[in-house]
Each structure stands twice: as C-alpha cells, then as structure tokens.
N, C-alpha and C. Protein backbone atom coordinates (compact mmCIF):
# COMPACT_ATOMS: atom_id res chain seq x y z
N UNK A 1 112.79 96.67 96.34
CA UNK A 1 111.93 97.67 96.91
C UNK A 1 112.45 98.02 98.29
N UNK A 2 112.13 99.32 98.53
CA UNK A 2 112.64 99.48 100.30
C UNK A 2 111.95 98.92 101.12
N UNK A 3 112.01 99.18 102.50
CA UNK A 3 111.52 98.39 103.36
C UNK A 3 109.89 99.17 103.46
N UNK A 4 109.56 100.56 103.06
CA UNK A 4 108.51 100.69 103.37
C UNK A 4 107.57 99.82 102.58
N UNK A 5 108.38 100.13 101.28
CA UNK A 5 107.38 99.54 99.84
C UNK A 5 106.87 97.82 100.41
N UNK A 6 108.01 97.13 100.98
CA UNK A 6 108.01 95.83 101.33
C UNK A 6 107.06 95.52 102.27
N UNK A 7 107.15 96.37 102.93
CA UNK A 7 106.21 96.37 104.21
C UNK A 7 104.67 96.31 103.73
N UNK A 8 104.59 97.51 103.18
CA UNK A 8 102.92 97.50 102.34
C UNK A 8 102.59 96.10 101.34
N UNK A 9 103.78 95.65 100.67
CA UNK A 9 103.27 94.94 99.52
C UNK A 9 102.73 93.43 100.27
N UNK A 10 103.76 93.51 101.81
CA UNK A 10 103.50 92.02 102.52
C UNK A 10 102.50 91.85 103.44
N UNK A 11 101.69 93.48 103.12
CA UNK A 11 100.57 93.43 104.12
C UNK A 11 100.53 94.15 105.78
N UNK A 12 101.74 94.28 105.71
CA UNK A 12 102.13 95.07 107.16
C UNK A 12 101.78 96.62 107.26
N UNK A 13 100.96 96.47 108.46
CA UNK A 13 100.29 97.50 108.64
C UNK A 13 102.01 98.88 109.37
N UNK A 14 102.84 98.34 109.71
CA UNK A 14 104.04 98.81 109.78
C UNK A 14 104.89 98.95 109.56
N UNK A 15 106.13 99.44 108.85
CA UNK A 15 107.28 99.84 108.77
C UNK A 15 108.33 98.77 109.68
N UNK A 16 107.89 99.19 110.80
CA UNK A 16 108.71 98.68 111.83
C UNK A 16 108.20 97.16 112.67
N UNK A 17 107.00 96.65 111.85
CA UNK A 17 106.37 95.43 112.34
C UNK A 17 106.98 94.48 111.08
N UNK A 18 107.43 95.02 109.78
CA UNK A 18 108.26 94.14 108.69
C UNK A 18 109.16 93.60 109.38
N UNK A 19 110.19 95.45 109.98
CA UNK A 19 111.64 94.92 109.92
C UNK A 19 111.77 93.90 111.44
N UNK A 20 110.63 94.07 111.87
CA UNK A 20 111.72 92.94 113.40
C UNK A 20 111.20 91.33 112.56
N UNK A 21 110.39 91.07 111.45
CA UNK A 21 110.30 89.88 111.26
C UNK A 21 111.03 89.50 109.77
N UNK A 22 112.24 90.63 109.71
CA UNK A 22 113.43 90.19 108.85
C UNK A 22 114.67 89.27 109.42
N UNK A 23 114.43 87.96 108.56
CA UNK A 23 115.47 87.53 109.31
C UNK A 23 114.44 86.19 109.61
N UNK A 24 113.14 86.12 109.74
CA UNK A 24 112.28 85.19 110.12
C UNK A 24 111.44 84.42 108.85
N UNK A 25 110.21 85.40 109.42
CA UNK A 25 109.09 85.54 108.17
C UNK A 25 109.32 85.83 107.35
N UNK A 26 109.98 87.04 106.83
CA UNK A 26 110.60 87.55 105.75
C UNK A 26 112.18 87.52 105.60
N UNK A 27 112.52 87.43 103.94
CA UNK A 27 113.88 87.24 104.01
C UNK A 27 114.67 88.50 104.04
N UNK A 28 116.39 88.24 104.25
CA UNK A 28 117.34 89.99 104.61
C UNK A 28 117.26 89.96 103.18
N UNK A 29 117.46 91.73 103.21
CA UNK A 29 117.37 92.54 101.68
C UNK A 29 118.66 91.74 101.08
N UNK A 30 118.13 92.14 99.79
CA UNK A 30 119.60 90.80 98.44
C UNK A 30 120.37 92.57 98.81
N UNK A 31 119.87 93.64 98.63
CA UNK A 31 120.92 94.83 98.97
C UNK A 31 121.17 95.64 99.48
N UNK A 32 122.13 95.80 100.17
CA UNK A 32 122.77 96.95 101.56
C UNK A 32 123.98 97.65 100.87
N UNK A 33 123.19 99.14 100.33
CA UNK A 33 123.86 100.23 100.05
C UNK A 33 124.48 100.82 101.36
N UNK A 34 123.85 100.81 102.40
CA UNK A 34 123.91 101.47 103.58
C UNK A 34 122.81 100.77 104.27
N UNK A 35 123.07 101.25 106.23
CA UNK A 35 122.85 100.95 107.03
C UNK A 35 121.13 101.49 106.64
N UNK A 36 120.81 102.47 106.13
CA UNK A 36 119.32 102.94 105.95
C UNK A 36 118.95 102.34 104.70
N UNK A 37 119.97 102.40 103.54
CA UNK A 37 119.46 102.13 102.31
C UNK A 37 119.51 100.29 102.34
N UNK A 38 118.41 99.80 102.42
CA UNK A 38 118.11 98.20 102.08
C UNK A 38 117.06 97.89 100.92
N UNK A 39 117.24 97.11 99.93
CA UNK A 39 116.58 96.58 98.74
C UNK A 39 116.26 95.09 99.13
N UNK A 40 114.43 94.69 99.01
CA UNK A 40 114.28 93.78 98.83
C UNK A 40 113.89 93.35 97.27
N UNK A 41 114.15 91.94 96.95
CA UNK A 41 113.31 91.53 95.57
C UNK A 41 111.92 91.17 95.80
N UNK A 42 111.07 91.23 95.13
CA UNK A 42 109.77 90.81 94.99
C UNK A 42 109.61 89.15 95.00
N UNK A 43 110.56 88.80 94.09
CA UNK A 43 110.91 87.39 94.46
C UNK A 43 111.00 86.65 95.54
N UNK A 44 111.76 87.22 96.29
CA UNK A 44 112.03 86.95 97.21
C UNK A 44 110.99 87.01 98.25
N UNK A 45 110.47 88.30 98.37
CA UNK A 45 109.12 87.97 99.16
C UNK A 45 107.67 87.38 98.98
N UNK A 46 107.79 86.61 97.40
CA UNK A 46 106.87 86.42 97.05
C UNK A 46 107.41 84.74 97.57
N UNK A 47 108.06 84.22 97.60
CA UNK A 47 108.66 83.17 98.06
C UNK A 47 108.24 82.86 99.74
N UNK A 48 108.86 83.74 100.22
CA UNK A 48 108.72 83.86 101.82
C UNK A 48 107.11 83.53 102.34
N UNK A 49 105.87 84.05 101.60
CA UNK A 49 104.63 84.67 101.48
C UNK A 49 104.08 82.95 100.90
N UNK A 50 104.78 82.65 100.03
CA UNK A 50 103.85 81.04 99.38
C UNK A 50 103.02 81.77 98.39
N UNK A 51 103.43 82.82 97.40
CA UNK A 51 102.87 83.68 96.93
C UNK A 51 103.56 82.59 95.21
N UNK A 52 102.54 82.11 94.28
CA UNK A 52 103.38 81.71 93.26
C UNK A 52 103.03 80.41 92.79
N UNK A 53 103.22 79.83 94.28
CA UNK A 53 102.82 78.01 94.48
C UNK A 53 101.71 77.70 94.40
N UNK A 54 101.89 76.89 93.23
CA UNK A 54 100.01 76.33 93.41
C UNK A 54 100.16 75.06 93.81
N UNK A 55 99.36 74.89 95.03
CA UNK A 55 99.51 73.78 95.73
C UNK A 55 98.01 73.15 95.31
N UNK A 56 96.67 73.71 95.20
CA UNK A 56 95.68 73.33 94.87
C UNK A 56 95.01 72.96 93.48
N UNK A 57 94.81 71.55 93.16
CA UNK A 57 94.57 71.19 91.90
C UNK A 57 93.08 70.95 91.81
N UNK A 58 92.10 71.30 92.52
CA UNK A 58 90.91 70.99 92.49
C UNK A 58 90.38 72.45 92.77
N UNK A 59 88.81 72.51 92.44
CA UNK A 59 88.12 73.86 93.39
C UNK A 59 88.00 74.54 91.91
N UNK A 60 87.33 76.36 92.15
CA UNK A 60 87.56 77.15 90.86
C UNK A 60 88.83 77.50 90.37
N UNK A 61 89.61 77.91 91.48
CA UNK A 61 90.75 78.54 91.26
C UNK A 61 91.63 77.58 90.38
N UNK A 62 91.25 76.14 90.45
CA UNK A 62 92.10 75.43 89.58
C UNK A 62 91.61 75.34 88.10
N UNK A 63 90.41 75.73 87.92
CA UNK A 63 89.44 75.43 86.80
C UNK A 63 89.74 76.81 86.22
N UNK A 64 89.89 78.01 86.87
CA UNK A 64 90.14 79.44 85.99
C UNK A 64 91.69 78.96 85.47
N UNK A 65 92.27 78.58 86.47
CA UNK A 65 94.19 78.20 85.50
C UNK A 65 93.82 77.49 84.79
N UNK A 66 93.15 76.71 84.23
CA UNK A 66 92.75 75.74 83.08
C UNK A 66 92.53 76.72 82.19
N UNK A 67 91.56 77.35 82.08
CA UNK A 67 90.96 77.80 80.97
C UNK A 67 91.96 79.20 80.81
N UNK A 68 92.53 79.85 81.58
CA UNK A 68 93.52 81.02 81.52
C UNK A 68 94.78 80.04 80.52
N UNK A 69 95.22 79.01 80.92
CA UNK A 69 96.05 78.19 80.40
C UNK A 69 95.73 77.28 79.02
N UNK A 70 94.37 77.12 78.37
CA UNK A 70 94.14 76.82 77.11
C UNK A 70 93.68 78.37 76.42
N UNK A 71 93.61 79.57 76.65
CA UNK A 71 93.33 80.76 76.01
C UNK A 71 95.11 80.58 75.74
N UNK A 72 96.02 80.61 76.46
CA UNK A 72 97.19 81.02 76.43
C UNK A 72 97.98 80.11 75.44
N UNK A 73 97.49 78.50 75.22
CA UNK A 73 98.17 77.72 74.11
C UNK A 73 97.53 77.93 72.70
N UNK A 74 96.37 78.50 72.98
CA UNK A 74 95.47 78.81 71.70
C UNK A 74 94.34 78.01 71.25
N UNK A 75 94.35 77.02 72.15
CA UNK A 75 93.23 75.91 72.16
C UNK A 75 91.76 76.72 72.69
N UNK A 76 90.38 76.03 71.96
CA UNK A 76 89.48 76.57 72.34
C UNK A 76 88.88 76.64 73.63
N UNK A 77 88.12 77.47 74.30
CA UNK A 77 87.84 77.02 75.85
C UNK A 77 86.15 76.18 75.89
C-alpha cells in the first residue's frame, strides 16, 4: 500500500506523521519504485502494530476464539 493508504490503515491522522516514524515505529517500504513511489505490506505493518498476536488466553476475547475456532473444526459449540 502507499504511504497514504499506510498512514490511514495505522491510524495516523497524517501523511507526514507516518513517514517521520518510518524507520522506528513503523517498518521501510519492502518497495522503492522511486523516490515518491514507496509500497508497504500489510504484513508488515500488522507486525510493527502487535496486530495478529494473541498474547491473551483468558477474558471474552479468548472465549469468542474458542468458539470461532470449534465452528471452524466442525465441532459443536
């Protein structure tokens, strides 16, 4: 995605509040067509973000992946 798309998807209310925290917070684009043209992966910022990781095994949120996860093996809920 470009940097605007990136910008919105990571929550940045700016364009230009992404790119100074490339390189930090966020990772450099996987592609540089050009000095304007930059591609990030979603991956990649979903990584950066802790976007993916389930770190929490208790609470609802762990009890909906249960039951999202026995609909999905075919077992009854």
């Amino acid at each position: 995605m470009t940097a605007d798309v990136a910008a919105g998807y990571c929550g940045e209310k700016h364009v230009e509040d992404f790119l100074e925290r490339v390189g930090t917070t966020y990772p450099k684009p996987r592609i540089v067509d050009s000095t304007r043209r930059k591609f990030w992966y979603r991956d990649d910022l979903d990584k950066a973000m802790n976007l993916g990781t389930v770190t929490a095994t208790s609470g609802l949120g762990a009890k909906f992946r249960d039951k999202i996860r026995e609909k999905r093996n075919g077992s009854a809920a």
